[in-house]
PDB file of N, CA and C in Angstrom:
ATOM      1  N   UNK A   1       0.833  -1.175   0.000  1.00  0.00           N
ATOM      2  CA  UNK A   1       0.000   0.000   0.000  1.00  0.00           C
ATOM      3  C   UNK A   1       0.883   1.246   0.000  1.00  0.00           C
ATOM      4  N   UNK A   2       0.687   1.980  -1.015  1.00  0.00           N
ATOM      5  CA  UNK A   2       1.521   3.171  -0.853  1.00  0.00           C
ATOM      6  C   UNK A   2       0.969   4.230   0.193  1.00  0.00           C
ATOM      7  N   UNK A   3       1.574   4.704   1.098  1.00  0.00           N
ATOM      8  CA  UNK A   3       1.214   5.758   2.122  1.00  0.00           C
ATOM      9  C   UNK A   3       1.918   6.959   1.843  1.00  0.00           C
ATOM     10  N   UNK A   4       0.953   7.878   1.884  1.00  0.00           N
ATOM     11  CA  UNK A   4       1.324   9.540   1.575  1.00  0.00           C
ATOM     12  C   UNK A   4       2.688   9.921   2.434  1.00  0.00           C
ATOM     13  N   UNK A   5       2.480   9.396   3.841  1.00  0.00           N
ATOM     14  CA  UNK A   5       3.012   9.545   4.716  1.00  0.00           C
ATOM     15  C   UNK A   5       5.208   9.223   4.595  1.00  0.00           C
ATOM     16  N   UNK A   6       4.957   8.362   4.014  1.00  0.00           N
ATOM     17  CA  UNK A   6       6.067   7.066   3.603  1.00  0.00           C
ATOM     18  C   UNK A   6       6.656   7.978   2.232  1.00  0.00           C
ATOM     19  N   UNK A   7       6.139   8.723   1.249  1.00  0.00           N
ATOM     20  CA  UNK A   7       6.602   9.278   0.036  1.00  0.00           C
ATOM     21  C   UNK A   7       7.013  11.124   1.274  1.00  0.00           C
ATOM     22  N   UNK A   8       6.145  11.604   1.674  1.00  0.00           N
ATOM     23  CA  UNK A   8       6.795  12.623   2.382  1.00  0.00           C
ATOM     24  C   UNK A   8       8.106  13.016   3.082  1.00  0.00           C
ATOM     25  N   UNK A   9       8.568  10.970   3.837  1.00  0.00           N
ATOM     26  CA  UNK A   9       9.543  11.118   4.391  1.00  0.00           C
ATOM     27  C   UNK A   9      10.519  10.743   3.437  1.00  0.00           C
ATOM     28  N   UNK A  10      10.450  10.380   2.524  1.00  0.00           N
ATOM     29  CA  UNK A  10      11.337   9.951   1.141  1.00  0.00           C
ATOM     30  C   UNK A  10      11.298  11.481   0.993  1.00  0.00           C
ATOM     31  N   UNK A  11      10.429  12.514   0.533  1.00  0.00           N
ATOM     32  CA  UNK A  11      11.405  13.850   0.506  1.00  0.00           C
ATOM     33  C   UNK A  11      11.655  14.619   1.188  1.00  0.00           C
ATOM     34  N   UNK A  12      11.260  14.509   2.584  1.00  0.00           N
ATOM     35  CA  UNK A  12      11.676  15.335   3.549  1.00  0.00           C
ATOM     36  C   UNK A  12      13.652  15.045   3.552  1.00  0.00           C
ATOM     37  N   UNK A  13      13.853  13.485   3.360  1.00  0.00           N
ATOM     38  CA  UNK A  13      14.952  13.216   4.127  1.00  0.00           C
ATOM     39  C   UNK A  13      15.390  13.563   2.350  1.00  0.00           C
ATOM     40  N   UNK A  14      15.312  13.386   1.530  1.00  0.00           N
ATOM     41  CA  UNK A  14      15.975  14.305  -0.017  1.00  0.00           C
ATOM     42  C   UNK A  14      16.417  15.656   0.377  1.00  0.00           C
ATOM     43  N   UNK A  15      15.197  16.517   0.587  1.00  0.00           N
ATOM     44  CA  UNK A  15      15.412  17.468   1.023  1.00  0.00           C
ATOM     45  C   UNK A  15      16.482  17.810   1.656  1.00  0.00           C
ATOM     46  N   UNK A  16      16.508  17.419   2.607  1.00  0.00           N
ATOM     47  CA  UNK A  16      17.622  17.553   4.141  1.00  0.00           C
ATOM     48  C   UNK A  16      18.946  17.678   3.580  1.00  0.00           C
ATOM     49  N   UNK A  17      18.714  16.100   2.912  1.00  0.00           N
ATOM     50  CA  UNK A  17      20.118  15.567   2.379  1.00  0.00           C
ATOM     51  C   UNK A  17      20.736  16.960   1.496  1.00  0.00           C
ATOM     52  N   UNK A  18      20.230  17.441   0.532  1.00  0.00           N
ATOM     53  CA  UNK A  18      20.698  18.084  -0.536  1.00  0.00           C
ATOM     54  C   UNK A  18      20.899  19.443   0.287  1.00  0.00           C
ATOM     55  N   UNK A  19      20.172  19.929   0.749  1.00  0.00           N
ATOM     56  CA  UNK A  19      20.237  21.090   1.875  1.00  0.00           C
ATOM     57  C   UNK A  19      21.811  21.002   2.471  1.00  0.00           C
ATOM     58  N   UNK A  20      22.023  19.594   3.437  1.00  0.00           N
ATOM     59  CA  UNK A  20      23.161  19.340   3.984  1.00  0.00           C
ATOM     60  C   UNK A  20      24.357  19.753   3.294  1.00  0.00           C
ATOM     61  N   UNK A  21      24.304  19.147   1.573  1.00  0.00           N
ATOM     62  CA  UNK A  21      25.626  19.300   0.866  1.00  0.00           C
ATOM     63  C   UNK A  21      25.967  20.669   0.484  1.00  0.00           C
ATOM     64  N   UNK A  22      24.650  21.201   0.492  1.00  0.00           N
ATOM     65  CA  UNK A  22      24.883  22.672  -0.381  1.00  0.00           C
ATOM     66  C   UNK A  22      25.776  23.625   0.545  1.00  0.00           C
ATOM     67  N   UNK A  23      24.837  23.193   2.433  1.00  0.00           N
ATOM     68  CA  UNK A  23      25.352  23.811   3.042  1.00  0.00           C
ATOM     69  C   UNK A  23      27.172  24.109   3.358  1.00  0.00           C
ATOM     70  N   UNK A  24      27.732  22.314   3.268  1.00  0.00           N
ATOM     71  CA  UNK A  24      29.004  22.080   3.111  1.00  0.00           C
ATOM     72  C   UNK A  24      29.609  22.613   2.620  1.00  0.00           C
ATOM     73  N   UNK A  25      29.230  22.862   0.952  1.00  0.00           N
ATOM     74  CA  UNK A  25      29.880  23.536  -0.103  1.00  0.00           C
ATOM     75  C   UNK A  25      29.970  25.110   0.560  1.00  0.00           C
ATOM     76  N   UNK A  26      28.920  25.804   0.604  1.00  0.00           N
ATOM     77  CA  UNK A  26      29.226  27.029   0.929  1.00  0.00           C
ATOM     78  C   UNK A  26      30.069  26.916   1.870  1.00  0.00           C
ATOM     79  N   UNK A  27      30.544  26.618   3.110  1.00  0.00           N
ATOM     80  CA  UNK A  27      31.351  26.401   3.783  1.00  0.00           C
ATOM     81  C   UNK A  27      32.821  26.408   3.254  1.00  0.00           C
ATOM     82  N   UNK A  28      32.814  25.555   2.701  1.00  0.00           N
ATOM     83  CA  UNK A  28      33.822  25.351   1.361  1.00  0.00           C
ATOM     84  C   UNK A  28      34.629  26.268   1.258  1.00  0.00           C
ATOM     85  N   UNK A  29      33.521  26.838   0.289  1.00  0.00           N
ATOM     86  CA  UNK A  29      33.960  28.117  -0.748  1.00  0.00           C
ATOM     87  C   UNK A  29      34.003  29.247  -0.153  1.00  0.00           C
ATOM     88  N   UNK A  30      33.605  29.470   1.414  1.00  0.00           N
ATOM     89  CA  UNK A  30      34.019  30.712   2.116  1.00  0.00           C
ATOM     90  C   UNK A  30      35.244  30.726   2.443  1.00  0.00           C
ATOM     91  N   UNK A  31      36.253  29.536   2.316  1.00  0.00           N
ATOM     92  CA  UNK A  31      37.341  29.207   3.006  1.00  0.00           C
ATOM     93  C   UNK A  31      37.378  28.741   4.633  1.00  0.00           C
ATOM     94  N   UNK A  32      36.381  28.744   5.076  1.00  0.00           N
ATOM     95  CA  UNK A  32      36.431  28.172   6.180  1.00  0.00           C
ATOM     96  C   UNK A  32      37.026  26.392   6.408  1.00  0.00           C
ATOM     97  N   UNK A  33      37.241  26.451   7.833  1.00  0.00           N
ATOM     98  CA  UNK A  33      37.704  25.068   7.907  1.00  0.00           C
ATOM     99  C   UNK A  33      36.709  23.548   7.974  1.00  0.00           C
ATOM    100  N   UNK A  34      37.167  22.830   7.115  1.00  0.00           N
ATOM    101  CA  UNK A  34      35.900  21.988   7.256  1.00  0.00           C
ATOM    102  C   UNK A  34      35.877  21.030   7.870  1.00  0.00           C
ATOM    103  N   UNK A  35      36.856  20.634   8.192  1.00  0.00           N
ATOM    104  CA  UNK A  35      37.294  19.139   9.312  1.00  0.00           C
ATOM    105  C   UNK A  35      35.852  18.879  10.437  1.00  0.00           C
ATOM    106  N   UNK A  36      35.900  19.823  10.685  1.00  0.00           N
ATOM    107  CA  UNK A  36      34.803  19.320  11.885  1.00  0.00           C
ATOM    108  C   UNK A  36      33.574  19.224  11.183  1.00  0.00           C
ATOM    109  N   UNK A  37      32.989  19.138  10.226  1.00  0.00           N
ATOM    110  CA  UNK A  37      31.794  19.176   9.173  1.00  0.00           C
ATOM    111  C   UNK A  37      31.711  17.856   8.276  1.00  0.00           C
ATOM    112  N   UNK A  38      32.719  17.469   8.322  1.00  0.00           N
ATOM    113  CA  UNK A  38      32.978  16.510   7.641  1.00  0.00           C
ATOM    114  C   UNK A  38      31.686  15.301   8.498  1.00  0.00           C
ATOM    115  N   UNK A  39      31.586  15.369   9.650  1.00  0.00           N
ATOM    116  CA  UNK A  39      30.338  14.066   9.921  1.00  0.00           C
ATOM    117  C   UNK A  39      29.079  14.377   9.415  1.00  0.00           C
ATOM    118  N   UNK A  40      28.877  15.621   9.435  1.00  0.00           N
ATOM    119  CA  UNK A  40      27.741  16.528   8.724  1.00  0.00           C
ATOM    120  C   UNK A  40      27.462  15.933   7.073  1.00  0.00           C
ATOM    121  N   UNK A  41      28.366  16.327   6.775  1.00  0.00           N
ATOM    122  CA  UNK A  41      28.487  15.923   5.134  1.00  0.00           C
ATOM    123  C   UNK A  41      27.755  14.356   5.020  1.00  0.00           C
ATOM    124  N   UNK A  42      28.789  13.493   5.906  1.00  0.00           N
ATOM    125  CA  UNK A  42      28.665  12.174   5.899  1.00  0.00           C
ATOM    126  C   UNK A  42      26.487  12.159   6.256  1.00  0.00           C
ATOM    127  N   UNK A  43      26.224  13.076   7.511  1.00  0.00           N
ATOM    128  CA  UNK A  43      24.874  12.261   7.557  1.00  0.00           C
ATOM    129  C   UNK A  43      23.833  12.856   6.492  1.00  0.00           C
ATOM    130  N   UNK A  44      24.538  13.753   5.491  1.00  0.00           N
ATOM    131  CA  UNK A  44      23.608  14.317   4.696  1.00  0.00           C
ATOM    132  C   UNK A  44      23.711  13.375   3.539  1.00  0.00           C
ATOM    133  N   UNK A  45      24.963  13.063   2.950  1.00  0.00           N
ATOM    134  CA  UNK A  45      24.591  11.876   1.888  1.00  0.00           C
ATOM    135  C   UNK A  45      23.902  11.419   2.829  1.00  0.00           C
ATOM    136  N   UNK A  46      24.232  10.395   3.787  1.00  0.00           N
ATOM    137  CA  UNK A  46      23.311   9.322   4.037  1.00  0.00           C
ATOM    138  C   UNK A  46      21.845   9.469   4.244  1.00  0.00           C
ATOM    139  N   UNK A  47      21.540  10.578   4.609  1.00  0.00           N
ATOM    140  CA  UNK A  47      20.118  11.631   4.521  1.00  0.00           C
ATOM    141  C   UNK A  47      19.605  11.254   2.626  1.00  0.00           C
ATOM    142  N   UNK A  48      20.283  12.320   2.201  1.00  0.00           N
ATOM    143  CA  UNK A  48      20.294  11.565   0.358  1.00  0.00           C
ATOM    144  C   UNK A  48      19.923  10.175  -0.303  1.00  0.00           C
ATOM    145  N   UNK A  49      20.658   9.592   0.390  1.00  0.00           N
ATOM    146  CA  UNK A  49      21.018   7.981  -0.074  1.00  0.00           C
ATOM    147  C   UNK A  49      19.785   7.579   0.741  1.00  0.00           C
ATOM    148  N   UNK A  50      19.049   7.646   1.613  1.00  0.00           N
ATOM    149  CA  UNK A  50      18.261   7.103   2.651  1.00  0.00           C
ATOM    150  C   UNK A  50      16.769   7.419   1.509  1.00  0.00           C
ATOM    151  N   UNK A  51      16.953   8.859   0.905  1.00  0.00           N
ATOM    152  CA  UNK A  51      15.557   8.963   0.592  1.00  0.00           C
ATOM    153  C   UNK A  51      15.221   9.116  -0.686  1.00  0.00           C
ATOM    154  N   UNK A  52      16.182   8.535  -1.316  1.00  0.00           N
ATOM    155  CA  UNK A  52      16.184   8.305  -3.225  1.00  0.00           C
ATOM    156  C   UNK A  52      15.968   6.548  -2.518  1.00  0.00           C
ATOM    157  N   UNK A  53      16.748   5.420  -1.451  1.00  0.00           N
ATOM    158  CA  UNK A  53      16.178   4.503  -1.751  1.00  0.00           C
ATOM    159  C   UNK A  53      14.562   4.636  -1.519  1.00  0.00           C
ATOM    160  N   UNK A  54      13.813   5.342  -0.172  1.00  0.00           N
ATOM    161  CA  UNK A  54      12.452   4.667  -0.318  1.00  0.00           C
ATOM    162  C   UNK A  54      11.613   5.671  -0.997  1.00  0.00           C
ATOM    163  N   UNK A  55      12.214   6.596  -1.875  1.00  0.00           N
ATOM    164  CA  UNK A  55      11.199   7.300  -3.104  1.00  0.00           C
ATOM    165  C   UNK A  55      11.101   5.768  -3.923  1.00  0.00           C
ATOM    166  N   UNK A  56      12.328   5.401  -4.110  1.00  0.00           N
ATOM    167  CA  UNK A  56      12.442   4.254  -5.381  1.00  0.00           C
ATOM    168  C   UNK A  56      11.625   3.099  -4.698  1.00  0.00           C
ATOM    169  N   UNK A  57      11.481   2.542  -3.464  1.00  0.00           N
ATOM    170  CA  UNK A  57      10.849   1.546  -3.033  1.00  0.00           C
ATOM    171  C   UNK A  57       9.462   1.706  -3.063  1.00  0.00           C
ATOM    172  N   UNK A  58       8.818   3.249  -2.914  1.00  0.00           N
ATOM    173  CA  UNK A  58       7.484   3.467  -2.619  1.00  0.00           C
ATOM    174  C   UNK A  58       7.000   3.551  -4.132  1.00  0.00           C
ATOM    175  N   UNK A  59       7.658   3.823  -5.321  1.00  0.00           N
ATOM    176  CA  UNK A  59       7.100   3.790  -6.746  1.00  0.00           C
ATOM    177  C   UNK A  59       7.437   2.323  -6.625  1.00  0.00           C
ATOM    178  N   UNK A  60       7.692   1.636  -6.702  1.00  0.00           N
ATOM    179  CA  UNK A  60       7.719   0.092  -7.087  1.00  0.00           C
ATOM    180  C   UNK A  60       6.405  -0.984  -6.215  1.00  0.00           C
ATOM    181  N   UNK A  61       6.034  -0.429  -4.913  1.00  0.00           N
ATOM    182  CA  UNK A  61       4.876  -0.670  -4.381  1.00  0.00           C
ATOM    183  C   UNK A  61       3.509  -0.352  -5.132  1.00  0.00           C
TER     184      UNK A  61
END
């Protein structure tokens, strides 16, 4: 059964994710230091990666 609910959190956590990297980048490119951001980065792919799989799982339902 596809739930509205279940496709929302597939883009909430897209969202997040892509939000996360952009934020990184600007970081970046201000020259600031990024070492300590670096786990950040890490939970935003995985934010990313988390919600391209259950967009893709909830169209296949």
């Amino acid at each position: 059964m596809k739930s509205k609910w279940h496709l929302f959190g597939a883009i909430f956590d897209i969202i997040v994710g892509v939000a996360g990297i952009l934020a990184f980048i600007i970081i970046l490119a201000s020259g600031d230091s990024v070492g300590r951001w670096i786990p950040a980065l890490i939970l935003s792919v995985c934010f990313l990666g988390l919600g391209i799989y259950e967009l893709r799982n909830w169209n296949k339902k």
